[in-house]
PDB file of N, CA and C in Angstrom:
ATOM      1  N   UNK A   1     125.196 121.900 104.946  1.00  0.00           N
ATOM      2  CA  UNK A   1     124.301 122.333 103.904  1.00  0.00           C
ATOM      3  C   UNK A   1     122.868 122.310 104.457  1.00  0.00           C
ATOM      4  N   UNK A   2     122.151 123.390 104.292  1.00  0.00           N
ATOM      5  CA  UNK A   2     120.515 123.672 104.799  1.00  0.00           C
ATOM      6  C   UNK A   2     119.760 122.380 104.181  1.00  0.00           C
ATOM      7  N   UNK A   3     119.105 121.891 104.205  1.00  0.00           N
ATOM      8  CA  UNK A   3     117.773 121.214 104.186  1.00  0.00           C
ATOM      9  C   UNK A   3     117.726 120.906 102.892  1.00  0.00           C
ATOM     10  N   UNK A   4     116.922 122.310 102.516  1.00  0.00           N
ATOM     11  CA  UNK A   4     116.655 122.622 101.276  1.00  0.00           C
ATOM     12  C   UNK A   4     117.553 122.422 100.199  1.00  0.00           C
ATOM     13  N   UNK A   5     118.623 122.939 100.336  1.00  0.00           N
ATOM     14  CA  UNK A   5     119.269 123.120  99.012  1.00  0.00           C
ATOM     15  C   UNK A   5     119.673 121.558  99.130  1.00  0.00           C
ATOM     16  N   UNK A   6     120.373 121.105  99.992  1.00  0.00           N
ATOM     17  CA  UNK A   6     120.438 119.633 100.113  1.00  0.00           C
ATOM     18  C   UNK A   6     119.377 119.076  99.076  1.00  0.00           C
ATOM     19  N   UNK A   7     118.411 119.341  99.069  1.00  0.00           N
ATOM     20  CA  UNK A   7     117.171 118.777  98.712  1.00  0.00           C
ATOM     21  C   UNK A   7     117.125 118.879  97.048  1.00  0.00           C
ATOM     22  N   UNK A   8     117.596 120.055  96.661  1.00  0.00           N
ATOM     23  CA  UNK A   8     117.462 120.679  95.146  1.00  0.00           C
ATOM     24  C   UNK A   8     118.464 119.855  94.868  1.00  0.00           C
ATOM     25  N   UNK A   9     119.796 120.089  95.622  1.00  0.00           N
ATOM     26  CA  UNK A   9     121.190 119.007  94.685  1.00  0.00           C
ATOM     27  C   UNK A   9     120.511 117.857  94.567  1.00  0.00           C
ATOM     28  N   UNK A  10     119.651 116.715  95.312  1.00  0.00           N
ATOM     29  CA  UNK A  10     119.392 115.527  94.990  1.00  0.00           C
ATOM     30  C   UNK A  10     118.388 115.208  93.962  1.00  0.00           C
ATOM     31  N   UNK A  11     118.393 116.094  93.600  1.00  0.00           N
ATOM     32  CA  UNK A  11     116.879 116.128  92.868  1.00  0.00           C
ATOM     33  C   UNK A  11     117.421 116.821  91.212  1.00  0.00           C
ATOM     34  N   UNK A  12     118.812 117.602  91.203  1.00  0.00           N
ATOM     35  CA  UNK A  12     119.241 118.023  90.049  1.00  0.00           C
ATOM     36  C   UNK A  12     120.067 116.989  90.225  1.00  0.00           C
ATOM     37  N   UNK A  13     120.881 115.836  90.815  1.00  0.00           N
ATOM     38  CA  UNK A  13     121.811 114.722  90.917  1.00  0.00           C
ATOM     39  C   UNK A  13     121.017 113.544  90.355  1.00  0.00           C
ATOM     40  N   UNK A  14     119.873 113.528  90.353  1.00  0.00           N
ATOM     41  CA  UNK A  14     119.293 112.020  89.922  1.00  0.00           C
ATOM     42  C   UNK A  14     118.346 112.695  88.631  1.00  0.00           C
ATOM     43  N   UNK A  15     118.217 114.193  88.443  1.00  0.00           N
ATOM     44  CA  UNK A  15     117.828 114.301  86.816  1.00  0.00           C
ATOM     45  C   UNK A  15     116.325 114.639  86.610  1.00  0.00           C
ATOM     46  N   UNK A  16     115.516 114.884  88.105  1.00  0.00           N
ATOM     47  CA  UNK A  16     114.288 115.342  88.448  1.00  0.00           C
ATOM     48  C   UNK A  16     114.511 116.554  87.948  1.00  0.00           C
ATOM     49  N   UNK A  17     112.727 117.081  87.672  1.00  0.00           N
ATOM     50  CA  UNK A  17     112.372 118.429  87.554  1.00  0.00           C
ATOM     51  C   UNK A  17     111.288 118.244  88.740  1.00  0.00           C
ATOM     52  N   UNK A  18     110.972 119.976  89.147  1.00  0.00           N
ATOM     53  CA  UNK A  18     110.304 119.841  90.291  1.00  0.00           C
ATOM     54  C   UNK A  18     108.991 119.961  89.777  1.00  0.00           C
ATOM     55  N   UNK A  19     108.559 119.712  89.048  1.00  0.00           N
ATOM     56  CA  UNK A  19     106.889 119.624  88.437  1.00  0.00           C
ATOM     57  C   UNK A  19     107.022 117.576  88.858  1.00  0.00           C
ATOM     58  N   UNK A  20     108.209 116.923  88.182  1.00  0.00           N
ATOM     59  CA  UNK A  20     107.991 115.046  88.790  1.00  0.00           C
ATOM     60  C   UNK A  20     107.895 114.941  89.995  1.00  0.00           C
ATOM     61  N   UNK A  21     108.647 115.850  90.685  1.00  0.00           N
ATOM     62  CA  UNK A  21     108.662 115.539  92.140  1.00  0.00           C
ATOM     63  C   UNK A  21     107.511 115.791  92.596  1.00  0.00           C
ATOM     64  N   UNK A  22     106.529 117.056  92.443  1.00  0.00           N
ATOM     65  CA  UNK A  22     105.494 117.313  93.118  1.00  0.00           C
ATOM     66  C   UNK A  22     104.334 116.194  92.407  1.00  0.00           C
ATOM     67  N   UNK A  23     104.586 115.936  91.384  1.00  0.00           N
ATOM     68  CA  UNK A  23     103.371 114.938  91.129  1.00  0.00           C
ATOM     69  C   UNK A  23     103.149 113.800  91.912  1.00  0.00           C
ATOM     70  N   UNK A  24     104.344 112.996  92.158  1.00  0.00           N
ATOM     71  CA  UNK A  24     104.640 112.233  93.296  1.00  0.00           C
ATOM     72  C   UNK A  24     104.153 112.289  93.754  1.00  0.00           C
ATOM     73  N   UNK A  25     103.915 113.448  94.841  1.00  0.00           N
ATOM     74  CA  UNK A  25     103.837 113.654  96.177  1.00  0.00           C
ATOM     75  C   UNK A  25     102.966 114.014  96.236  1.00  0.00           C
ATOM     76  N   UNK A  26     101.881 114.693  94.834  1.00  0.00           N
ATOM     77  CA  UNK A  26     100.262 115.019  94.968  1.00  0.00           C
ATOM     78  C   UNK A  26     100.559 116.473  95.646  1.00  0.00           C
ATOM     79  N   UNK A  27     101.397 117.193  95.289  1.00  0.00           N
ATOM     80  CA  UNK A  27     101.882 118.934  95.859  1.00  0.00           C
ATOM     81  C   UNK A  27     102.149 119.695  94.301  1.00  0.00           C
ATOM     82  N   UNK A  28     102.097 121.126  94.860  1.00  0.00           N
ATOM     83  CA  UNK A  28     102.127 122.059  93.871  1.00  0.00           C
ATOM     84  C   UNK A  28     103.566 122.049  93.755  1.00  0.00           C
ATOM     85  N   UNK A  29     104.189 122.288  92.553  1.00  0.00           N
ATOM     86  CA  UNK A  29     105.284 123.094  92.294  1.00  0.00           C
ATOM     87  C   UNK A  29     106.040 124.017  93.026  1.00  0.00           C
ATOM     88  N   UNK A  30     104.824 124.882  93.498  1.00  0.00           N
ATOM     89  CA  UNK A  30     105.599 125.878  94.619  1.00  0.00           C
ATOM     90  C   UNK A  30     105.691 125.114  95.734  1.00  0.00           C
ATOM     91  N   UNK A  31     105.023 124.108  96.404  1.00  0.00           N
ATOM     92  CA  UNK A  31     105.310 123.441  97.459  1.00  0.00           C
ATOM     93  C   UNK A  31     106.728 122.845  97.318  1.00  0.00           C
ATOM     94  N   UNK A  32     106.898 122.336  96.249  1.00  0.00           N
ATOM     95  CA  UNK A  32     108.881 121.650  96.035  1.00  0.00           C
ATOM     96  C   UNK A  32     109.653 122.795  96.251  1.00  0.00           C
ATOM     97  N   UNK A  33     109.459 123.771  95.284  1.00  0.00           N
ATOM     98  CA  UNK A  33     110.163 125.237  95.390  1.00  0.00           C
ATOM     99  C   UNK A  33     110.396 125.984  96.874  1.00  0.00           C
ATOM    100  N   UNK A  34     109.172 125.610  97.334  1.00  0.00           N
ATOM    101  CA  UNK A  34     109.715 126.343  99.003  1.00  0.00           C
ATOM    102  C   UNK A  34     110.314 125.126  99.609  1.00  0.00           C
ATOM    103  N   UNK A  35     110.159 124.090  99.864  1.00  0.00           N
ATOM    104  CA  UNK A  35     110.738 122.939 100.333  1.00  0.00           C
ATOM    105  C   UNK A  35     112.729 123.348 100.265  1.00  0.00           C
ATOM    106  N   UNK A  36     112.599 123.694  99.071  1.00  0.00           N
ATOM    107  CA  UNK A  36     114.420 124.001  98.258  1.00  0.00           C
ATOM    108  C   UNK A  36     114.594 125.089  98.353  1.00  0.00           C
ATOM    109  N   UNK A  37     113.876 126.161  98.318  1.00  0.00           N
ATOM    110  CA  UNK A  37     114.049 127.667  99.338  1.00  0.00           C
ATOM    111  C   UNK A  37     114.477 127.127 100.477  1.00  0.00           C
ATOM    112  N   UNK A  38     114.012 126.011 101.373  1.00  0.00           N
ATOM    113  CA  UNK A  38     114.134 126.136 102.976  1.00  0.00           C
ATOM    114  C   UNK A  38     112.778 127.537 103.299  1.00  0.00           C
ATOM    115  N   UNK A  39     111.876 127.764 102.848  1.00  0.00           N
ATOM    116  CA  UNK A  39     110.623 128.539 103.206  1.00  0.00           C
ATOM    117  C   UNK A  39     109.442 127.595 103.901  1.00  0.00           C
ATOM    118  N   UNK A  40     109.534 126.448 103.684  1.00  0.00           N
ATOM    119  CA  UNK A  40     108.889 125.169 104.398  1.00  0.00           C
ATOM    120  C   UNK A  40     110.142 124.098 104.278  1.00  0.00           C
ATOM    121  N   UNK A  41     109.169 123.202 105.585  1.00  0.00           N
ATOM    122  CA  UNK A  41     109.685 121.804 105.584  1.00  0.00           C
ATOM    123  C   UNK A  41     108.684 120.722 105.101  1.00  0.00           C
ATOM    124  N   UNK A  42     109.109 119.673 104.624  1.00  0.00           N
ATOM    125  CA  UNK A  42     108.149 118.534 104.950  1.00  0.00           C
ATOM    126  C   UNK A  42     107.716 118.235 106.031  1.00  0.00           C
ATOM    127  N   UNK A  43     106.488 117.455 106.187  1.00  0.00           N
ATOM    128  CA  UNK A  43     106.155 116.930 107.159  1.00  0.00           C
ATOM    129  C   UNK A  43     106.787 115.606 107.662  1.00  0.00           C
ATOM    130  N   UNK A  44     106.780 114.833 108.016  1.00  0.00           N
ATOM    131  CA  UNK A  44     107.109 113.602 108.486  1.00  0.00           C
ATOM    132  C   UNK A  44     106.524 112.476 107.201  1.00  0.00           C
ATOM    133  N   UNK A  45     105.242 112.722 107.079  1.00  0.00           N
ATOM    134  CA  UNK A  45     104.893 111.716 105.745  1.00  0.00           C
ATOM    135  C   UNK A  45     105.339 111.375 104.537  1.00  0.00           C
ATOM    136  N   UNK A  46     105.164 113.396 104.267  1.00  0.00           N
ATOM    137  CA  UNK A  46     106.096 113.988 102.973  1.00  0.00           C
ATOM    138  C   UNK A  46     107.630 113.744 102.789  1.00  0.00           C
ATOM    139  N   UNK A  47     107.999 113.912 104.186  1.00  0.00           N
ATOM    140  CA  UNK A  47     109.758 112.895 103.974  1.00  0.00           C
ATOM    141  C   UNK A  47     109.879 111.627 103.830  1.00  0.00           C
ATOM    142  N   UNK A  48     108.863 110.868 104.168  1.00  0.00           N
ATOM    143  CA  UNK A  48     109.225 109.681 104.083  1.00  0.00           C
ATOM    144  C   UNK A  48     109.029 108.942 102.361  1.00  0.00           C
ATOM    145  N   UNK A  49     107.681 109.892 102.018  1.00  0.00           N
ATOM    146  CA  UNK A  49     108.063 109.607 100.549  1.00  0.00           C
ATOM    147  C   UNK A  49     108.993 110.169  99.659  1.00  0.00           C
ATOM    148  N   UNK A  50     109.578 111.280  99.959  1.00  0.00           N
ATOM    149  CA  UNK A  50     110.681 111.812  99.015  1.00  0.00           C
ATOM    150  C   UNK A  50     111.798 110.701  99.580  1.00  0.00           C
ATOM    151  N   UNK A  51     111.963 110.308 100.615  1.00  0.00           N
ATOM    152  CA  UNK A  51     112.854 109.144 100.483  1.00  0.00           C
ATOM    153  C   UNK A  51     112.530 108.042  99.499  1.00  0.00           C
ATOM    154  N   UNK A  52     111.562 107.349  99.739  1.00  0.00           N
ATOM    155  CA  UNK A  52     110.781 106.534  98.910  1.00  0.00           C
ATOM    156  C   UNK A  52     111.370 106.679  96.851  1.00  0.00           C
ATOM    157  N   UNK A  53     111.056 108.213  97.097  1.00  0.00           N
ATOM    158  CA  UNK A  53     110.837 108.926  95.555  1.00  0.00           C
ATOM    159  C   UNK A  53     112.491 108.667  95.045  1.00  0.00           C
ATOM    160  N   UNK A  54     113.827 109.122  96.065  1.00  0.00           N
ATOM    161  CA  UNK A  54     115.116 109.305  95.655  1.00  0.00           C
ATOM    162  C   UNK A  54     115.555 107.979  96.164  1.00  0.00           C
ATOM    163  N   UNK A  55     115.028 107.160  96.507  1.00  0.00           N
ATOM    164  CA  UNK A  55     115.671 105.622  97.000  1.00  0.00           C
ATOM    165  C   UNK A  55     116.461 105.662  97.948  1.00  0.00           C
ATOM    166  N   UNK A  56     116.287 106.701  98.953  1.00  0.00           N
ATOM    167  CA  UNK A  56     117.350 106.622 100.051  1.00  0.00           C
ATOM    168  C   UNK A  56     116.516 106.327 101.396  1.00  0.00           C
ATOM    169  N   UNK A  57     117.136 106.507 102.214  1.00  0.00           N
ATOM    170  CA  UNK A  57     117.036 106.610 103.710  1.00  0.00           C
ATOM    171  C   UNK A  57     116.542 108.017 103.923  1.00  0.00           C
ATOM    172  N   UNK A  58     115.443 108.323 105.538  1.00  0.00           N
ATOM    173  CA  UNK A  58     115.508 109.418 105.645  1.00  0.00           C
ATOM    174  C   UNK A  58     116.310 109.917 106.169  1.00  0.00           C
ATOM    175  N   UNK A  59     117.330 108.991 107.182  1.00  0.00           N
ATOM    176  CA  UNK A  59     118.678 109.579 107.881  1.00  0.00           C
ATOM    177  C   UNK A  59     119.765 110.510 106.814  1.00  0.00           C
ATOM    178  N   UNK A  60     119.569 110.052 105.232  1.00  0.00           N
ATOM    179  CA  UNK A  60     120.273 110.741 104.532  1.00  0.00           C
ATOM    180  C   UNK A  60     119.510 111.995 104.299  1.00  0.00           C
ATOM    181  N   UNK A  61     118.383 111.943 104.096  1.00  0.00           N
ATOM    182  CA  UNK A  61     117.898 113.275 103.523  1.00  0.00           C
ATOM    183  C   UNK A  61     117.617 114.383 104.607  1.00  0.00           C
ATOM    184  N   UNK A  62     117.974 113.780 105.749  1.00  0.00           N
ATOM    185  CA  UNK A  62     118.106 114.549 107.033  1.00  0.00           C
ATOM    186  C   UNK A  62     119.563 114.583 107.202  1.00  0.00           C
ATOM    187  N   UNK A  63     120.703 114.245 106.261  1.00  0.00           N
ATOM    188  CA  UNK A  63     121.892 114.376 106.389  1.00  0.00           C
ATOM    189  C   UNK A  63     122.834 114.154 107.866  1.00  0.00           C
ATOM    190  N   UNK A  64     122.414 112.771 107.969  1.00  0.00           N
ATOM    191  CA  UNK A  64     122.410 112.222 109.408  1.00  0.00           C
ATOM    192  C   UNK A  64     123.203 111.517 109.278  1.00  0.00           C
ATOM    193  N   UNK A  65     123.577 110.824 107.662  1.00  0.00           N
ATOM    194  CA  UNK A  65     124.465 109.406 107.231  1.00  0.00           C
ATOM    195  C   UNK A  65     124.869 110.133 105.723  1.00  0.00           C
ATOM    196  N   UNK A  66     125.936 109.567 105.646  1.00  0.00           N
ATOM    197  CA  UNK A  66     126.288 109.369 103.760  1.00  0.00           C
ATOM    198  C   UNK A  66     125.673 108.442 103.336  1.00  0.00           C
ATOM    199  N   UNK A  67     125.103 107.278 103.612  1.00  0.00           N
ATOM    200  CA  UNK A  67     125.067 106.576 103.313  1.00  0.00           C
ATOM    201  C   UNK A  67     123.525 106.455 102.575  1.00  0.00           C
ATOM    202  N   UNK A  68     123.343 106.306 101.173  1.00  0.00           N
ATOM    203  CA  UNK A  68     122.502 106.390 100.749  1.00  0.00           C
ATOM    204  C   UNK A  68     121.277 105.051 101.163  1.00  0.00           C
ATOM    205  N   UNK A  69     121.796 103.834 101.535  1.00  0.00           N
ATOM    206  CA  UNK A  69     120.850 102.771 100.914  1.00  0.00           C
ATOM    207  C   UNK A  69     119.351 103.241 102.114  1.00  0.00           C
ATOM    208  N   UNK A  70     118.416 102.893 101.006  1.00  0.00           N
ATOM    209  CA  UNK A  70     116.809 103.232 101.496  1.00  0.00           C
ATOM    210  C   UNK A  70     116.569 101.773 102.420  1.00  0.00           C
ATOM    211  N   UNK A  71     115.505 101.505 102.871  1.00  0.00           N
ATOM    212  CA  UNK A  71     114.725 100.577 103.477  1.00  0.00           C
ATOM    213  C   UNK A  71     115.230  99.855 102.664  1.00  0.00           C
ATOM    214  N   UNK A  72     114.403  99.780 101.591  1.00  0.00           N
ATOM    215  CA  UNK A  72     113.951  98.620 100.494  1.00  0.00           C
ATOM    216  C   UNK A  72     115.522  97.901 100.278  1.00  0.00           C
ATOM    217  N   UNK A  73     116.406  98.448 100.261  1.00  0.00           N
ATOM    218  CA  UNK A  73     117.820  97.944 100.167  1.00  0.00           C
ATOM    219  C   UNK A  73     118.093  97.314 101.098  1.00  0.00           C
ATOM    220  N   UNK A  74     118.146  98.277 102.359  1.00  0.00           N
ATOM    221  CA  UNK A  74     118.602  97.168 103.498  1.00  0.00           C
ATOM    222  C   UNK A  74     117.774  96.402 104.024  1.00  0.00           C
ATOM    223  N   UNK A  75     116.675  95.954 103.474  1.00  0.00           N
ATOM    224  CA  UNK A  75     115.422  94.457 103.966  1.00  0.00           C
ATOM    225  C   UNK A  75     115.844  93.626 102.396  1.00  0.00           C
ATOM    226  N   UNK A  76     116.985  94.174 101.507  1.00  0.00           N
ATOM    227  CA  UNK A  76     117.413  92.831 100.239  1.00  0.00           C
ATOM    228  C   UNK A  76     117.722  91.563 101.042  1.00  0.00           C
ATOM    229  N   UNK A  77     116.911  90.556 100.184  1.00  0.00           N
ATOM    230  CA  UNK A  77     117.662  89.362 101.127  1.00  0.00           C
ATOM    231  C   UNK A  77     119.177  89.296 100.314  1.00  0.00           C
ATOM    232  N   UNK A  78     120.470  88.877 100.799  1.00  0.00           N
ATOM    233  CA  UNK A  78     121.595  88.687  99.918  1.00  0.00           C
ATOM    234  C   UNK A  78     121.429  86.581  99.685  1.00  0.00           C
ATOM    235  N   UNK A  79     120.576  85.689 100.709  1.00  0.00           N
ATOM    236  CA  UNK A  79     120.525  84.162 100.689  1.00  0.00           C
ATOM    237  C   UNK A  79     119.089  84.688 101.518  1.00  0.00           C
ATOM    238  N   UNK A  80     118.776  83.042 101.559  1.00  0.00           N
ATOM    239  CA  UNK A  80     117.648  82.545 102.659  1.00  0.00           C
ATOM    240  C   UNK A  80     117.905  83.160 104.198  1.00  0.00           C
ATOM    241  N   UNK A  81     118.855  83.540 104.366  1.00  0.00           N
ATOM    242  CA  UNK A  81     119.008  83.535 105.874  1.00  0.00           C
ATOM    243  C   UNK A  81     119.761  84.922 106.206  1.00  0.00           C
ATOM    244  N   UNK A  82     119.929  85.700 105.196  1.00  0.00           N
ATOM    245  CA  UNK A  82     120.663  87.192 105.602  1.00  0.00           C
ATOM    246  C   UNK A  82     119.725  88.065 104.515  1.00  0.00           C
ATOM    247  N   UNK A  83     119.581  89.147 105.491  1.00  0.00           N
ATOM    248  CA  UNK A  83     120.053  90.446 104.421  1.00  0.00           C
ATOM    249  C   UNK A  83     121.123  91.326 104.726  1.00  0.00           C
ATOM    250  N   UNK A  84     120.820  92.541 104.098  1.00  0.00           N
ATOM    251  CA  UNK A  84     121.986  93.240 104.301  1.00  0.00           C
ATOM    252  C   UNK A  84     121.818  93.704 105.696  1.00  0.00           C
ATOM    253  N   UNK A  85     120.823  94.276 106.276  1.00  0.00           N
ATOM    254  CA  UNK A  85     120.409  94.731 107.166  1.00  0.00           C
ATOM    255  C   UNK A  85     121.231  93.658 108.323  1.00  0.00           C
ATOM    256  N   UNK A  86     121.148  92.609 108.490  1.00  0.00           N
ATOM    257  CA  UNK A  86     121.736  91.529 108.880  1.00  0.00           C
ATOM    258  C   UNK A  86     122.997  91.616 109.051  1.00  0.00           C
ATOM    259  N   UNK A  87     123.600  91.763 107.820  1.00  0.00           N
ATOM    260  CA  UNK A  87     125.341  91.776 107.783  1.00  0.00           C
ATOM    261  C   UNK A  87     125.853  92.750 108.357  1.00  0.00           C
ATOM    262  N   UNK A  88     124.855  94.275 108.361  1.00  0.00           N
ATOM    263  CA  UNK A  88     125.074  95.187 109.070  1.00  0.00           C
ATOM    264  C   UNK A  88     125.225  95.198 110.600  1.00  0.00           C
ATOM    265  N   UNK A  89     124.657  94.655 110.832  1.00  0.00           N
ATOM    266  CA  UNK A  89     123.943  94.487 112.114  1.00  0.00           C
ATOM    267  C   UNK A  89     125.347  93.473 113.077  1.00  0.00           C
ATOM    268  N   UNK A  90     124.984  92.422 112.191  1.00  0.00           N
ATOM    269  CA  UNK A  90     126.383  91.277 112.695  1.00  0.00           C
ATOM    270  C   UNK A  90     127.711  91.922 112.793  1.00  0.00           C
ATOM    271  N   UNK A  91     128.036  92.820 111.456  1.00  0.00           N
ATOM    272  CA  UNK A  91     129.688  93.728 112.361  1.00  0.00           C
ATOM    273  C   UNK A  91     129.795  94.246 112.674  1.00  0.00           C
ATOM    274  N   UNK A  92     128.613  95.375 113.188  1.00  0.00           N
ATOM    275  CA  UNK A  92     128.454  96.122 114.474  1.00  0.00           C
ATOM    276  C   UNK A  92     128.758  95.328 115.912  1.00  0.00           C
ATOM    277  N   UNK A  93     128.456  94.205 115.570  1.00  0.00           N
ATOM    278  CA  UNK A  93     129.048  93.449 116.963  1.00  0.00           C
ATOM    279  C   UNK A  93     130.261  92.911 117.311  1.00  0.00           C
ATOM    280  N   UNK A  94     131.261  92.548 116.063  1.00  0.00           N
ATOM    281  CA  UNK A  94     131.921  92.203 116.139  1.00  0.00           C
ATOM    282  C   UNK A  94     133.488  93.089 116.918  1.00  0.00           C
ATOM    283  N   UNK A  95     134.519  91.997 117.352  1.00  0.00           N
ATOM    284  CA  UNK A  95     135.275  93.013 118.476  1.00  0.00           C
ATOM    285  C   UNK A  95     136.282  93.396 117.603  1.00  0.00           C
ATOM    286  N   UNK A  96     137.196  94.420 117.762  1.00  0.00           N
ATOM    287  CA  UNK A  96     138.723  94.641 116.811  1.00  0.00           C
ATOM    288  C   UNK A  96     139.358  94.263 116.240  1.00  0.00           C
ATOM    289  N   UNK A  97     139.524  92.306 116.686  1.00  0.00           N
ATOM    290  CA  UNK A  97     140.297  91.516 116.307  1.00  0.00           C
ATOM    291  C   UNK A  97     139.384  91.159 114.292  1.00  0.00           C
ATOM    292  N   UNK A  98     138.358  91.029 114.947  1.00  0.00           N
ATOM    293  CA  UNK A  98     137.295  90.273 113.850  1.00  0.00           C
ATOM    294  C   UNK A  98     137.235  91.394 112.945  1.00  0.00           C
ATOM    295  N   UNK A  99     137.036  92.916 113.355  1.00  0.00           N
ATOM    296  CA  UNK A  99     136.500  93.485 112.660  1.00  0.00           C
ATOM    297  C   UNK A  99     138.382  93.901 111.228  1.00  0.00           C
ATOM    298  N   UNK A 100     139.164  93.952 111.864  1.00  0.00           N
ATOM    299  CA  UNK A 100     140.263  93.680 110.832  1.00  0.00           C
ATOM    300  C   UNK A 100     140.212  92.386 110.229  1.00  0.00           C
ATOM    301  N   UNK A 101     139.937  91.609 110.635  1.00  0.00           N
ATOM    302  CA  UNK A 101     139.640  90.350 109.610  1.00  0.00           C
ATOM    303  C   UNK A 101     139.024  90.454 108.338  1.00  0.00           C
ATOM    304  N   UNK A 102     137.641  91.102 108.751  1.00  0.00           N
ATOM    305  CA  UNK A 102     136.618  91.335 107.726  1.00  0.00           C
ATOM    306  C   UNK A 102     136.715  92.469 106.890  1.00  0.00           C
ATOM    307  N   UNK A 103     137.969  93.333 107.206  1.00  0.00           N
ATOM    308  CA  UNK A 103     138.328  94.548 106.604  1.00  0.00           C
ATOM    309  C   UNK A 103     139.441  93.825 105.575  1.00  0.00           C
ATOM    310  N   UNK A 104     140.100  93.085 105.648  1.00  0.00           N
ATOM    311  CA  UNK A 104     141.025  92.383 105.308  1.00  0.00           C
ATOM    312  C   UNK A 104     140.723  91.753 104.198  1.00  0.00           C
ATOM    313  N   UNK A 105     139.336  90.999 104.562  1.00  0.00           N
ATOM    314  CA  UNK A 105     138.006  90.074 103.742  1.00  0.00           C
ATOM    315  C   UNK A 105     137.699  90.695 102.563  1.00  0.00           C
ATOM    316  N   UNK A 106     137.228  91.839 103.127  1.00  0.00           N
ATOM    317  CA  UNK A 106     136.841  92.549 102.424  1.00  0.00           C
ATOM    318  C   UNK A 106     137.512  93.315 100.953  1.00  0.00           C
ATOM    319  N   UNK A 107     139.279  93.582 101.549  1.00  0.00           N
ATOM    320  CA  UNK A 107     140.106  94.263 100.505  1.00  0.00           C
ATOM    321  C   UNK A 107     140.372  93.338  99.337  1.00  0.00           C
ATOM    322  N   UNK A 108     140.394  91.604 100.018  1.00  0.00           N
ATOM    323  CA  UNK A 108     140.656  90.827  99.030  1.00  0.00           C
ATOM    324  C   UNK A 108     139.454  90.309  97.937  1.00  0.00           C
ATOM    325  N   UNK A 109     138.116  90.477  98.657  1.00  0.00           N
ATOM    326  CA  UNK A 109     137.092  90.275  97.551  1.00  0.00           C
ATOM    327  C   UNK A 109     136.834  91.438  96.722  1.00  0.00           C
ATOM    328  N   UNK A 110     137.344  92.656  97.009  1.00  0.00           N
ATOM    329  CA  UNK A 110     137.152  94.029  96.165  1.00  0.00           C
ATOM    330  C   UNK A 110     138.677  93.889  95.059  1.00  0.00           C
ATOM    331  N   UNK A 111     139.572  93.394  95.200  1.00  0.00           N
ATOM    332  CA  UNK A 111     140.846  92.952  94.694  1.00  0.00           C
ATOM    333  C   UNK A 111     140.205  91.606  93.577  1.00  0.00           C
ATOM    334  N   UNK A 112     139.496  91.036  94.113  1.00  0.00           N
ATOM    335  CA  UNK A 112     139.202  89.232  93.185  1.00  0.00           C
ATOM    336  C   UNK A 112     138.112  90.167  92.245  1.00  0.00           C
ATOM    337  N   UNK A 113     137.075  90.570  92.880  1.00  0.00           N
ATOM    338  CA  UNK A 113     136.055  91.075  91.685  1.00  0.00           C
ATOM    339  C   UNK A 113     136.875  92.129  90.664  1.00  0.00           C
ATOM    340  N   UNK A 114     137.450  92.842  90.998  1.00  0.00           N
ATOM    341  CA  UNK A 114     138.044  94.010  90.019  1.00  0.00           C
ATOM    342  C   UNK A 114     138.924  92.996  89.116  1.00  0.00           C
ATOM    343  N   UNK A 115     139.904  92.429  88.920  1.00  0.00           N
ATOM    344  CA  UNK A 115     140.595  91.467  88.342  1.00  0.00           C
ATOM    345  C   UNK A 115     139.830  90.592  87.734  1.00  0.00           C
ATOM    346  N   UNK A 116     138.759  89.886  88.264  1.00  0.00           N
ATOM    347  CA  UNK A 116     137.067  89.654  87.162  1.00  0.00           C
ATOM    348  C   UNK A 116     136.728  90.415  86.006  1.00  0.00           C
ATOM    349  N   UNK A 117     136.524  91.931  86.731  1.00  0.00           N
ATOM    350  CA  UNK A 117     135.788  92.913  85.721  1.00  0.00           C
ATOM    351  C   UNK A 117     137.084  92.988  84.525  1.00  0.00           C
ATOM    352  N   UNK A 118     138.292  92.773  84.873  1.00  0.00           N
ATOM    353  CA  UNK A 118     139.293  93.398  84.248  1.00  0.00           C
ATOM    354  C   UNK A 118     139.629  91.906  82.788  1.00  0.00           C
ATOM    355  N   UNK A 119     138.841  90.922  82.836  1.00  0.00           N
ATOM    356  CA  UNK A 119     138.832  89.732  82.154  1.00  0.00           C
ATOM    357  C   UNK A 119     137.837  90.375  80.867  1.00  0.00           C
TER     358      UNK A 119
END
């Protein structure tokens, strides 16, 4: 998917009109409108606040990741001594053996919370 239209779905997905978006950003209307044409790009600044604006990452809005979480998410502390950014980071290192462990970990705390919600 181009840039742009990428850009319009996220922006009709979270319930924006492009008059909020450009206020944001201190831009005209037609500046969002060509942005979602694909007739311009942002600049580097201007992306970093429409990330800012949709709470993501710019790797997503450069459609680099699915993965939505912004900065501000992955610098959450989850305790004193992790964030997510952290936890990320830690099973990227981990070897095959570990990383089925924590997949394992993982199925059974998504299994305990749902059976919670289901109380």
């Amino acid at each position: 998917m181009e840039f742009g239209e990428f850009l319009a779905n996220l922006r009709k997905e979270r319930g924006f009109y492009q008059k909020e978006v450009a206020a944001y950003l201190n831009v005209t209307v037609a500046t969002i409108s060509n942005y979602e044409k694909g007739v311009h790009a942002p600049d580097l600044d201007t992306l970093v606040k429409l990330a800012d604006f949709y709470d993501v990452s710019t790797d997503y809005l450069l459609q680099r990741t699915q993965c939505k979480a912004s900065i501000r998410t992955l610098n959450k502390r989850l305790s004193s001594n992790y964030t997510i950014s952290d936890i990320i980071n830690t099973t990227l290192q981990l070897d095959g053996r570990n990383i089925n462990a924590l997949l394992d970990y993982y199925d059974l705390l998504t299994l305990r919370n749902s059976l919670r919600q289901e109380k």
